[in-house]
Each structure stands twice: as C-alpha cells, then as structure tokens.
PDB file of N, CA and C in Angstrom:
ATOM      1  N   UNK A   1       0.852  -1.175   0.000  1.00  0.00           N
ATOM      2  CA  UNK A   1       0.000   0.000   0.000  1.00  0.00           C
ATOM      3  C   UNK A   1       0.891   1.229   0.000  1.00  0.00           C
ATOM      4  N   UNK A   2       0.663   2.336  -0.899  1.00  0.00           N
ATOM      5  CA  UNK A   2       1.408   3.134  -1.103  1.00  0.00           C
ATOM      6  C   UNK A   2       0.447   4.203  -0.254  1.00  0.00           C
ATOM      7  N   UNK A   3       1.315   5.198   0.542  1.00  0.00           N
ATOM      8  CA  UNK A   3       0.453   5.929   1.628  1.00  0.00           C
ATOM      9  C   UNK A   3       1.287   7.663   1.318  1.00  0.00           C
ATOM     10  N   UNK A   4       0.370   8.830   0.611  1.00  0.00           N
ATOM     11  CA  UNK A   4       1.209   9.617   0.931  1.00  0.00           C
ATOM     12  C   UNK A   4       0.164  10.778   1.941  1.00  0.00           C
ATOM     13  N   UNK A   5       1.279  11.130   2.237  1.00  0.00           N
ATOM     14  CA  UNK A   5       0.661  12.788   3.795  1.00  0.00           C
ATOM     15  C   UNK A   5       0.907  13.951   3.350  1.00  0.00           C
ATOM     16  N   UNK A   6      -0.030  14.704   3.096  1.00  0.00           N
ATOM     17  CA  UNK A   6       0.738  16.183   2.700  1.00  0.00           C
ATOM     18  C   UNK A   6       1.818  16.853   4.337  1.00  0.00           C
ATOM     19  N   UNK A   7       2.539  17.744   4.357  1.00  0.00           N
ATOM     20  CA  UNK A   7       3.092  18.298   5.125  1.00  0.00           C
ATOM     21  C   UNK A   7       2.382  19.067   6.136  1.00  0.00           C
ATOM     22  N   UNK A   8       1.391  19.700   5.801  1.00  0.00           N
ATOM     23  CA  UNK A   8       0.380  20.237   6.456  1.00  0.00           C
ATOM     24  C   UNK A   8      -0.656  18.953   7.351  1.00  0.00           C
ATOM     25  N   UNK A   9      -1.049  18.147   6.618  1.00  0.00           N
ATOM     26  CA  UNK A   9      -1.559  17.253   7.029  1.00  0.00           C
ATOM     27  C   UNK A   9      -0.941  16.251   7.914  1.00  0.00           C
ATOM     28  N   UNK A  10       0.236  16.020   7.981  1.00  0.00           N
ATOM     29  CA  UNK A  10       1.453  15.258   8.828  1.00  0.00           C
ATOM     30  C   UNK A  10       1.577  16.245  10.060  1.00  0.00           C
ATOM     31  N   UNK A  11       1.697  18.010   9.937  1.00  0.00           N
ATOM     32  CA  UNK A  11       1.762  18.401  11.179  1.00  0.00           C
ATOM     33  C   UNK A  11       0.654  18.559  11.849  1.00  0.00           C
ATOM     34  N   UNK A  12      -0.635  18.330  11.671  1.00  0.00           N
ATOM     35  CA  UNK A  12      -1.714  18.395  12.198  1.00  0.00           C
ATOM     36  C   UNK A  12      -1.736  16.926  12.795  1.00  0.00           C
ATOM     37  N   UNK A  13      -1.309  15.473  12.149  1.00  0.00           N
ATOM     38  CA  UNK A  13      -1.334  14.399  12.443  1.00  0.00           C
ATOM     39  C   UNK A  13      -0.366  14.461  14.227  1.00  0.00           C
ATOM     40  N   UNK A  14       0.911  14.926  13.823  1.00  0.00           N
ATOM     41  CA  UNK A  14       1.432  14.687  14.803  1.00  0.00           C
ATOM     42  C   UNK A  14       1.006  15.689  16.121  1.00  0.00           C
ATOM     43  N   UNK A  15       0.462  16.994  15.701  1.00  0.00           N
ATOM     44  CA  UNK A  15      -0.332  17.738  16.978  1.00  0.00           C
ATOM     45  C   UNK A  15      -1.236  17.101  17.943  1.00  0.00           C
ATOM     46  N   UNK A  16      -1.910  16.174  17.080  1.00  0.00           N
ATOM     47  CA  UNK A  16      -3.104  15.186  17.462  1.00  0.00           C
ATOM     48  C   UNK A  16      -2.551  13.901  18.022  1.00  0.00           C
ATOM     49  N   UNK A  17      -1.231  13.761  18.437  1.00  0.00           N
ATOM     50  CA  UNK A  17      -0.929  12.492  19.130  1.00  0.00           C
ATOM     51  C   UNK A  17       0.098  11.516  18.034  1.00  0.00           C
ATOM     52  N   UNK A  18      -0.194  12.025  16.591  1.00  0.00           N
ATOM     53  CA  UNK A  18       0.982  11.163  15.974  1.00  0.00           C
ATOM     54  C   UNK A  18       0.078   9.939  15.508  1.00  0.00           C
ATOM     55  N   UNK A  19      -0.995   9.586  15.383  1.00  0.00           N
ATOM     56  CA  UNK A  19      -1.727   8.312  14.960  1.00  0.00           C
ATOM     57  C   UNK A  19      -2.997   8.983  14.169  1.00  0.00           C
ATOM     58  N   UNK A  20      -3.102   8.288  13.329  1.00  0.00           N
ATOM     59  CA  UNK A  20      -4.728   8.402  12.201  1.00  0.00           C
ATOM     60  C   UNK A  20      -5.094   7.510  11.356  1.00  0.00           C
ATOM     61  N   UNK A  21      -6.363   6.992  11.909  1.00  0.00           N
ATOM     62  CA  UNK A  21      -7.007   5.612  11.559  1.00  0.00           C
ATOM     63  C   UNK A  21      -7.687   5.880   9.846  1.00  0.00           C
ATOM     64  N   UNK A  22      -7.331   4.937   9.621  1.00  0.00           N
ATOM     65  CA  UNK A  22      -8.360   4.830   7.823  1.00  0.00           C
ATOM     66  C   UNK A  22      -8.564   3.814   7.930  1.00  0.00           C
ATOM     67  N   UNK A  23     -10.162   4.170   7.662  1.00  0.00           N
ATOM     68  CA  UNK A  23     -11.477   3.091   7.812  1.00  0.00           C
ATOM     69  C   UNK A  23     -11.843   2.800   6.268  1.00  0.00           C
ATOM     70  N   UNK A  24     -12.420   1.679   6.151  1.00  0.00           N
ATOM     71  CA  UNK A  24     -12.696   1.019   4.736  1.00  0.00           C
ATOM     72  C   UNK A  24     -14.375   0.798   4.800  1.00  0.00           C
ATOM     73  N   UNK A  25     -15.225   1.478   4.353  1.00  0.00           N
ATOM     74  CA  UNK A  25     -16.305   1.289   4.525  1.00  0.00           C
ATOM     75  C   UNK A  25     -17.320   1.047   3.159  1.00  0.00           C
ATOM     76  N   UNK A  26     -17.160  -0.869   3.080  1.00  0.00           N
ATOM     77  CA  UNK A  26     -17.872  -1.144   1.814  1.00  0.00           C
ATOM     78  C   UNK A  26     -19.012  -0.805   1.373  1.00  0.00           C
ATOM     79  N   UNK A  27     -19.651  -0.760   0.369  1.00  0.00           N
ATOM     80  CA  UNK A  27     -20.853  -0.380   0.132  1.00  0.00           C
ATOM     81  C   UNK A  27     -21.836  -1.703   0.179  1.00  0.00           C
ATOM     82  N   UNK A  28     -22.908  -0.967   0.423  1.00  0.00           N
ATOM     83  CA  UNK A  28     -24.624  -1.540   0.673  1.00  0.00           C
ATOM     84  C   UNK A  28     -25.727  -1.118   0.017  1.00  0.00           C
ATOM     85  N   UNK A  29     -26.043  -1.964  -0.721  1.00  0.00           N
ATOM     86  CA  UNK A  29     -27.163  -1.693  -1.332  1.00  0.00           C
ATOM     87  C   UNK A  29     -26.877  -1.448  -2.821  1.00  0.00           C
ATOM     88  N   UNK A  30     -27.891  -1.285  -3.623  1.00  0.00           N
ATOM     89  CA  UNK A  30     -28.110  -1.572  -5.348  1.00  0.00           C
ATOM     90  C   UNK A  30     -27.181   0.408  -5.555  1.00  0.00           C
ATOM     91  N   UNK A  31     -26.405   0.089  -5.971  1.00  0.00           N
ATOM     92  CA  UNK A  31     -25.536   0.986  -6.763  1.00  0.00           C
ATOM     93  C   UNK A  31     -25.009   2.178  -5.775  1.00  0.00           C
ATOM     94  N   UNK A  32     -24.442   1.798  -4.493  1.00  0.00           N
ATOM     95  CA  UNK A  32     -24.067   2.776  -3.759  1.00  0.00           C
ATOM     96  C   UNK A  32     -22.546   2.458  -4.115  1.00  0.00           C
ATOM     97  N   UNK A  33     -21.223   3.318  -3.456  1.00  0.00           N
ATOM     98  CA  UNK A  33     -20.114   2.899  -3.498  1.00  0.00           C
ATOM     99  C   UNK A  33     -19.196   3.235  -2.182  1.00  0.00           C
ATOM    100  N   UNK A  34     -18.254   3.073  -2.019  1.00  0.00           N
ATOM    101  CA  UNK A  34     -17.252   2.480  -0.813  1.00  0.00           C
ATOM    102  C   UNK A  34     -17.026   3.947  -0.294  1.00  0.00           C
ATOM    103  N   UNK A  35     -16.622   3.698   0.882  1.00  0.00           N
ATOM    104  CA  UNK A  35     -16.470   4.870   1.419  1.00  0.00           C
ATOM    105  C   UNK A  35     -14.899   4.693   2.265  1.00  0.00           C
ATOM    106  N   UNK A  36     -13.859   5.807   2.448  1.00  0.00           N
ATOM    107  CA  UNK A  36     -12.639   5.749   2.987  1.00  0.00           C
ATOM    108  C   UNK A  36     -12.618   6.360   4.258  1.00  0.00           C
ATOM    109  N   UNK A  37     -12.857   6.697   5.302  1.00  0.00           N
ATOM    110  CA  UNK A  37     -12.473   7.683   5.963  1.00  0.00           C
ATOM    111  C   UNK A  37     -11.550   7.975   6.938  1.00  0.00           C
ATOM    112  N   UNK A  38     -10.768   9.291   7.720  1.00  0.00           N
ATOM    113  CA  UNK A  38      -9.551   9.108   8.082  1.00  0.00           C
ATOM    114  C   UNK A  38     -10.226  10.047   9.321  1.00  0.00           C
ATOM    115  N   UNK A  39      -9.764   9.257  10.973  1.00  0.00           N
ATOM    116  CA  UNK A  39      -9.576  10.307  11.933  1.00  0.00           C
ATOM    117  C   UNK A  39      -8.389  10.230  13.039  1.00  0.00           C
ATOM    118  N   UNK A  40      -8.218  11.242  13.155  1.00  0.00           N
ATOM    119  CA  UNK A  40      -7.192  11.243  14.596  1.00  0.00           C
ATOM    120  C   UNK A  40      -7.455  10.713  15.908  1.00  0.00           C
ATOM    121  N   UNK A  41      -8.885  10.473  16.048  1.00  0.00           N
ATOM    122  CA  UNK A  41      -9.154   9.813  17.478  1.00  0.00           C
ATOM    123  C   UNK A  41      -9.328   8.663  17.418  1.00  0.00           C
ATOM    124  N   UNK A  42      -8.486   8.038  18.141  1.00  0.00           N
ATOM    125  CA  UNK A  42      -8.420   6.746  18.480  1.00  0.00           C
ATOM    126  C   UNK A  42      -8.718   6.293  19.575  1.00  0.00           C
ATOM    127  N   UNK A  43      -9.288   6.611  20.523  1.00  0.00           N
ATOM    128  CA  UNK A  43     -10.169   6.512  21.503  1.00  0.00           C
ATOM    129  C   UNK A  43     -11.295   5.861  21.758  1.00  0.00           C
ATOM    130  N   UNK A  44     -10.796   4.538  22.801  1.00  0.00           N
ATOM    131  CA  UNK A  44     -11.828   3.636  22.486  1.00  0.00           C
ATOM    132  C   UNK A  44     -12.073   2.919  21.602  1.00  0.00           C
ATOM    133  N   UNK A  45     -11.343   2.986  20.288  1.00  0.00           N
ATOM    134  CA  UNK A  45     -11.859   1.852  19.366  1.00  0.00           C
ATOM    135  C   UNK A  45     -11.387   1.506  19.458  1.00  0.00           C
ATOM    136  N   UNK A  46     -11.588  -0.143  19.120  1.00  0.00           N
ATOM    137  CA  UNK A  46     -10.804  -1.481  18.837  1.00  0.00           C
ATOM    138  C   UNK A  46      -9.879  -1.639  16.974  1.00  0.00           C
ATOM    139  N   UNK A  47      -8.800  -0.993  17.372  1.00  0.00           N
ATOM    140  CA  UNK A  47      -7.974  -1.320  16.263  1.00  0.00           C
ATOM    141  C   UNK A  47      -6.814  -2.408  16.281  1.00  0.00           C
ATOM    142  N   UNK A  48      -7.388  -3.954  17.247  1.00  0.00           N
ATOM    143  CA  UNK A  48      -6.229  -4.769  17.300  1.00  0.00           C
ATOM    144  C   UNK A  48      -6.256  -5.645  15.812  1.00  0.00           C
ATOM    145  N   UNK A  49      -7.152  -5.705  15.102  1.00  0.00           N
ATOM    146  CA  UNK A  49      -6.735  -5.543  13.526  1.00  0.00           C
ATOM    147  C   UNK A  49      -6.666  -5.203  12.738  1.00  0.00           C
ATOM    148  N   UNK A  50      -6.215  -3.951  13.020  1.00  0.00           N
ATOM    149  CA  UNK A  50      -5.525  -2.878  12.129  1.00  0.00           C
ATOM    150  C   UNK A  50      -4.108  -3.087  11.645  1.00  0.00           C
ATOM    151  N   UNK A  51      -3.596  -3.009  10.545  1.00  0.00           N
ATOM    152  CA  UNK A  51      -2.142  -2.774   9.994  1.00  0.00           C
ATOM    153  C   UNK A  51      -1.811  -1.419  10.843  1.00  0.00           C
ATOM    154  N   UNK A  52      -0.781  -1.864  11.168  1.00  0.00           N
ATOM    155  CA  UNK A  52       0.139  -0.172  11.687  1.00  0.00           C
ATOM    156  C   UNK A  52       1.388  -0.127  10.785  1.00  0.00           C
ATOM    157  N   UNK A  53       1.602   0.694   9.984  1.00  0.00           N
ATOM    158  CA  UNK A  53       2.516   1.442   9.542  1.00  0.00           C
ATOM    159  C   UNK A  53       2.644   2.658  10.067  1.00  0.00           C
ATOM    160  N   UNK A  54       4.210   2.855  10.282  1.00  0.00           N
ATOM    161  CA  UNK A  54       5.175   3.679  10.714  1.00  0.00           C
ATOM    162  C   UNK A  54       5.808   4.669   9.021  1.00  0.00           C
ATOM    163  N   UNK A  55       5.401   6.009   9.251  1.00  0.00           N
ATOM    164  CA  UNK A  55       5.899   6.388   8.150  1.00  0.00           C
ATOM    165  C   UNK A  55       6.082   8.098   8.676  1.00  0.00           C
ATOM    166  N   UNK A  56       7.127   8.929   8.228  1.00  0.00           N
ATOM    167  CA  UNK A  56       7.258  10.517   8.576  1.00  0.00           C
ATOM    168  C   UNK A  56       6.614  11.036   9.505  1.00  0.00           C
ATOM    169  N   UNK A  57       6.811  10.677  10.774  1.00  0.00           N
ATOM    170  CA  UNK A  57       6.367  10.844  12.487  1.00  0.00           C
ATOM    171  C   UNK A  57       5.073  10.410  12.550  1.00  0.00           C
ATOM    172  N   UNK A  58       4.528   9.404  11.785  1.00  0.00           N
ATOM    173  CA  UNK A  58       3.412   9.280  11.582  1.00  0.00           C
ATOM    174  C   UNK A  58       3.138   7.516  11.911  1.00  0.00           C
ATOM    175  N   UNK A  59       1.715   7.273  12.668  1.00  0.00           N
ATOM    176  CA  UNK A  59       1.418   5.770  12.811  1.00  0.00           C
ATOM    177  C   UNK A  59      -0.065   5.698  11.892  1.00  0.00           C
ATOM    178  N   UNK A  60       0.110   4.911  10.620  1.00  0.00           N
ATOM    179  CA  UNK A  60      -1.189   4.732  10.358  1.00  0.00           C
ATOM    180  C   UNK A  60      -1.847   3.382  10.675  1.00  0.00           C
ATOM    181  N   UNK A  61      -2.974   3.617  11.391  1.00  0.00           N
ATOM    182  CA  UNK A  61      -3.581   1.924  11.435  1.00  0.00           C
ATOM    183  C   UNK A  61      -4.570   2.183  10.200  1.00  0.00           C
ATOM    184  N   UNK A  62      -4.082   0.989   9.611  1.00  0.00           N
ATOM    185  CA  UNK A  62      -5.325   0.818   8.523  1.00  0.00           C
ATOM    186  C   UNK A  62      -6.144  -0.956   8.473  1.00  0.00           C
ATOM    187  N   UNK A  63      -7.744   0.080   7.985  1.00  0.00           N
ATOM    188  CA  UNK A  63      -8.359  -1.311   8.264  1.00  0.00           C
ATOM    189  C   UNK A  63      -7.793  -2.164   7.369  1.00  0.00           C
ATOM    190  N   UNK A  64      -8.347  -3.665   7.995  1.00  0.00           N
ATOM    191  CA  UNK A  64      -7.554  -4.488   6.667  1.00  0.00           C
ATOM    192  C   UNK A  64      -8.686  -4.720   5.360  1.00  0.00           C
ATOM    193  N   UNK A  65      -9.391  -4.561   5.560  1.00  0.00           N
ATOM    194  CA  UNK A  65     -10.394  -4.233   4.042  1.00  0.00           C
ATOM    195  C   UNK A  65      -9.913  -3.578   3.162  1.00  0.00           C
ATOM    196  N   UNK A  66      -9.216  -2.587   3.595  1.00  0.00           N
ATOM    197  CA  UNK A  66      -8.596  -1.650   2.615  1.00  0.00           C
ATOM    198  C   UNK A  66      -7.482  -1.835   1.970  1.00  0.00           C
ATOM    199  N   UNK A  67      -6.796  -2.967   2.058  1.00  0.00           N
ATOM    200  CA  UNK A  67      -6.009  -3.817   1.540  1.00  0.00           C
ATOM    201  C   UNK A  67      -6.456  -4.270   0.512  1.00  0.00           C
ATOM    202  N   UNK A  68      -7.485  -4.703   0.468  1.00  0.00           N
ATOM    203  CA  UNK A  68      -8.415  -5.816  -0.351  1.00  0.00           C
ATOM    204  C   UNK A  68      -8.485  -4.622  -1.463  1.00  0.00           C
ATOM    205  N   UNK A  69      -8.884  -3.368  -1.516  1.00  0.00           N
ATOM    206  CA  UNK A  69      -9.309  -2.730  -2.713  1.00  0.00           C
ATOM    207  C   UNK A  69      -8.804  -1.501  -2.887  1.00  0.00           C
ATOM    208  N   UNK A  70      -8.258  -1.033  -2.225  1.00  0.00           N
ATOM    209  CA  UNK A  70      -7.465  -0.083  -2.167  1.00  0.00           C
ATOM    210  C   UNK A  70      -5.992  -0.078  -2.125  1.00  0.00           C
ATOM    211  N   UNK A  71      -5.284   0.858  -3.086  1.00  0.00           N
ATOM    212  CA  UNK A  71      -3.537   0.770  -3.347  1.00  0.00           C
ATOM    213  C   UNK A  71      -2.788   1.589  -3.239  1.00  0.00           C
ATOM    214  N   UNK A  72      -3.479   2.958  -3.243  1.00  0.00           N
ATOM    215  CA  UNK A  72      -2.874   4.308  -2.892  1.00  0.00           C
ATOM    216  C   UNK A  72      -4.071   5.019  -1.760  1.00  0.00           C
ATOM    217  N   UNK A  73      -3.359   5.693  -0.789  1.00  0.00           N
ATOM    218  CA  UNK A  73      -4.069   6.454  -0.070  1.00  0.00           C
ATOM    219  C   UNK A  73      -3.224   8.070   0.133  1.00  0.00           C
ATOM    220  N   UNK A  74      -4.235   9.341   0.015  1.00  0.00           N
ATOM    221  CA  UNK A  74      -3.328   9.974  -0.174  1.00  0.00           C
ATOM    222  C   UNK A  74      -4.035  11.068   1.019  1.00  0.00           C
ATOM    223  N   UNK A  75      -3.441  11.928   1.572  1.00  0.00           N
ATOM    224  CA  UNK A  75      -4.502  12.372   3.272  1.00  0.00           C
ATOM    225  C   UNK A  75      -3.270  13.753   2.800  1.00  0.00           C
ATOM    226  N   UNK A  76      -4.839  14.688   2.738  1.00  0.00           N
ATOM    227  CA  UNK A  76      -4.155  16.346   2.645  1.00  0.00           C
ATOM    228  C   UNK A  76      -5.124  17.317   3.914  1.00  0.00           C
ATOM    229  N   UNK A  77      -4.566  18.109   4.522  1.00  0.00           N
ATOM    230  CA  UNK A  77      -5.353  19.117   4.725  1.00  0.00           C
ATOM    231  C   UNK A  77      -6.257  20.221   4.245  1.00  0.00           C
ATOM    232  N   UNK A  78      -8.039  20.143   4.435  1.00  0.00           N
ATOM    233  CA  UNK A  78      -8.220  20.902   3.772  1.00  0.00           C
ATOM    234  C   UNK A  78      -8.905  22.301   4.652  1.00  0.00           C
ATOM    235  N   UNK A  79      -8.575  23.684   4.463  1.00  0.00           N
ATOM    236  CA  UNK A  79      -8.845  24.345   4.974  1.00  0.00           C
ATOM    237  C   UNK A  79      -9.929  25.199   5.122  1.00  0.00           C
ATOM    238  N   UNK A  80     -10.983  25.614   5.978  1.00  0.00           N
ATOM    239  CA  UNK A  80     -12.232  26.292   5.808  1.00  0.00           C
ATOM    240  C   UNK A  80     -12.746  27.424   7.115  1.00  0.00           C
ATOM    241  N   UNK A  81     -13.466  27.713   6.935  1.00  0.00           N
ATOM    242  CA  UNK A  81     -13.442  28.852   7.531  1.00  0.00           C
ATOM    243  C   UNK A  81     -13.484  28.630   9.146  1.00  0.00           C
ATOM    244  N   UNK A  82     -14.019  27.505   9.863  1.00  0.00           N
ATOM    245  CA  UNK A  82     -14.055  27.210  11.096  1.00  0.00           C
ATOM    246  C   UNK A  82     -12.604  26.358  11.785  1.00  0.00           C
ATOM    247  N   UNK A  83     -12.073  26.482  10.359  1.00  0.00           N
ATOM    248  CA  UNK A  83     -10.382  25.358  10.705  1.00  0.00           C
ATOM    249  C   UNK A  83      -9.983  25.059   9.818  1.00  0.00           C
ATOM    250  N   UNK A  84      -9.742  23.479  10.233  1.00  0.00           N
ATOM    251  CA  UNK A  84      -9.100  22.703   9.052  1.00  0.00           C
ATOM    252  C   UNK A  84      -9.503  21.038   9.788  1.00  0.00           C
ATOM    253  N   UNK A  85      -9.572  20.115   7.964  1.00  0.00           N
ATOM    254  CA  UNK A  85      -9.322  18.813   8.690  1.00  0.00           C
ATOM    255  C   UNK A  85      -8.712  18.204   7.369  1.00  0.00           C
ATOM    256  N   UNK A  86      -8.625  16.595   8.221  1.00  0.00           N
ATOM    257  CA  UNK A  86      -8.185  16.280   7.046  1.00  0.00           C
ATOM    258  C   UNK A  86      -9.022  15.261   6.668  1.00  0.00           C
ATOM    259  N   UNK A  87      -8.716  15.186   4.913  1.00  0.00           N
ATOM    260  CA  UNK A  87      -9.155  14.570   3.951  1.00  0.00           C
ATOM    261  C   UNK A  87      -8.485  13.440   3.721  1.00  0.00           C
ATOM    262  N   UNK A  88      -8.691  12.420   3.167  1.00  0.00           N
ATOM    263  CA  UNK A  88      -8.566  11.405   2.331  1.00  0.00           C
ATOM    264  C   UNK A  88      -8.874  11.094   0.904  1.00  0.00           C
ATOM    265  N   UNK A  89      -7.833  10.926   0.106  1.00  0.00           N
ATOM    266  CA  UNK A  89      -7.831  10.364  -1.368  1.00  0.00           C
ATOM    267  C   UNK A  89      -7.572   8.946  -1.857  1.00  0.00           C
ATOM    268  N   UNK A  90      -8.526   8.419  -2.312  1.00  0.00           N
ATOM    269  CA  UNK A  90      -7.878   6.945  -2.710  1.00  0.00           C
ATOM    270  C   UNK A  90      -7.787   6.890  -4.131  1.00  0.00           C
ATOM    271  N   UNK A  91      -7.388   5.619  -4.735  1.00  0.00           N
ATOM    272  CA  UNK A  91      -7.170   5.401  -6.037  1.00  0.00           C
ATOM    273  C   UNK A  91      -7.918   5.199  -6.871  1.00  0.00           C
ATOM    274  N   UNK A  92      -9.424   4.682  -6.307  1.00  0.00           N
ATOM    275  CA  UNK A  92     -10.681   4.092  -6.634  1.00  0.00           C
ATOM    276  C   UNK A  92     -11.708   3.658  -5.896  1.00  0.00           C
ATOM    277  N   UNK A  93     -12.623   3.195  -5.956  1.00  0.00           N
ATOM    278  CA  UNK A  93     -13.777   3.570  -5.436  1.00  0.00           C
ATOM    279  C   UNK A  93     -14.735   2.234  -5.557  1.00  0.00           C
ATOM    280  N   UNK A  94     -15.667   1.148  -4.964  1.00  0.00           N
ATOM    281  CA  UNK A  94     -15.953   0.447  -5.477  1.00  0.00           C
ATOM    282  C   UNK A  94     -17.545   0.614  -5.645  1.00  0.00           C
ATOM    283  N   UNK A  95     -18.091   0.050  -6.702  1.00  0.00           N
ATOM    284  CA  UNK A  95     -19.888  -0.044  -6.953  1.00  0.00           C
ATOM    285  C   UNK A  95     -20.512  -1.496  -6.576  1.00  0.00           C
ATOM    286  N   UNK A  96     -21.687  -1.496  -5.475  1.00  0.00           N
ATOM    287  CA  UNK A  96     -22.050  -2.385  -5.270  1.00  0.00           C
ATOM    288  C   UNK A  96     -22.993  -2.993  -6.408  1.00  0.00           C
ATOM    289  N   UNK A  97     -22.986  -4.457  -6.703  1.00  0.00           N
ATOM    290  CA  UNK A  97     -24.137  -4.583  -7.594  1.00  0.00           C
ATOM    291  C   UNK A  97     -25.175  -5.095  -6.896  1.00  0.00           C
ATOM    292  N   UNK A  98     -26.321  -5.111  -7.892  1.00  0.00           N
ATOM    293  CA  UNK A  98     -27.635  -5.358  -8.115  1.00  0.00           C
ATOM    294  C   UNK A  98     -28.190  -6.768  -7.957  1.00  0.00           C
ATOM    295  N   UNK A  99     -26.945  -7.617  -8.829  1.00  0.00           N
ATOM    296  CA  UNK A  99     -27.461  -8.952  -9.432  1.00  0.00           C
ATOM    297  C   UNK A  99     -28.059  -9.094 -10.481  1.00  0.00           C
ATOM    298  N   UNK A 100     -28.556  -7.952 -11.014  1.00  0.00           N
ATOM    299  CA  UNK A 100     -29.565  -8.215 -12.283  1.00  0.00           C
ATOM    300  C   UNK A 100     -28.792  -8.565 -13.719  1.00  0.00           C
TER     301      UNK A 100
END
C-alpha cells in the first residue's frame, strides 16, 4: 500500500498524538459505493486488527479491508473557515451490484 501525507496534514497528524485511523467502509445496497475515511481519534476503538505502519512521524492503522481494494491512499489538509481537517484520497472507489 502506497500511503502519501501532505506536510500540512502530517503536522496536524502529529499535533493530534501522531496516529490516524483509515477506515474502509464497503458499500450496501443496489448501486451505492465504498467509502474511505480518516480520523485522529483513536479513543476507544478497537484497532487490534488494524495494519500499523510507521511512516514521517506518523502511525497509520489501517483497516484491513482496505487492503483488499485499495492501493494508494493519499490524506491532505483541507482548509475552511471554522479550521481545518483532514481529507482522504484513494485510487478508486468500489460499486455495489444489483445482481440483475
């Protein structure tokens, strides 16, 4: 899995404790699609099967689903008027089918 952090997004990572989870969230139902998402709190959840990679002061646990369909992940900061957070980019995206 190729993982990149923008710089902005790496110093916000490490303000926040240095760890940020990416979740793999398949799709359900007739033509919805997958969902990625990335947070800094790790609190309370159960990530004992999570991948941890160690990368530029950074710990990512990633689910292991996201293995399965995902190959690049790319996490930038984006900025707005109440702050900032961060985002997640992946490589692709999956469509649930129908069956028909």
């Amino acid at each position: 899995m190729e993982i990149a952090i923008s710089e902005a997004a790496k110093n916000k990572v490490v303000a926040k404790g240095g760890n940020v989870v990416i979740d793999f969230i398949p799709p359900v139902g007739c033509g919805k699609v997958s969902e990625v998402s990335v947070s800094t709190n790790i609190a309370g959840r159960t990530t004992s099967s999570y991948r941890k990679v160690r990368q530029d002061d950074v710990t990512f646990l990633l689910d292991p689903d996201l293995y399965k369909y995902i190959s690049q992940v790319g996490l930038s900061l984006r900025k707005g008027l109440l702050g900032s957070k961060i985002v997640v980019n992946v490589d692709a995206v999956y469509d649930s089918s129908c069956g028909i």
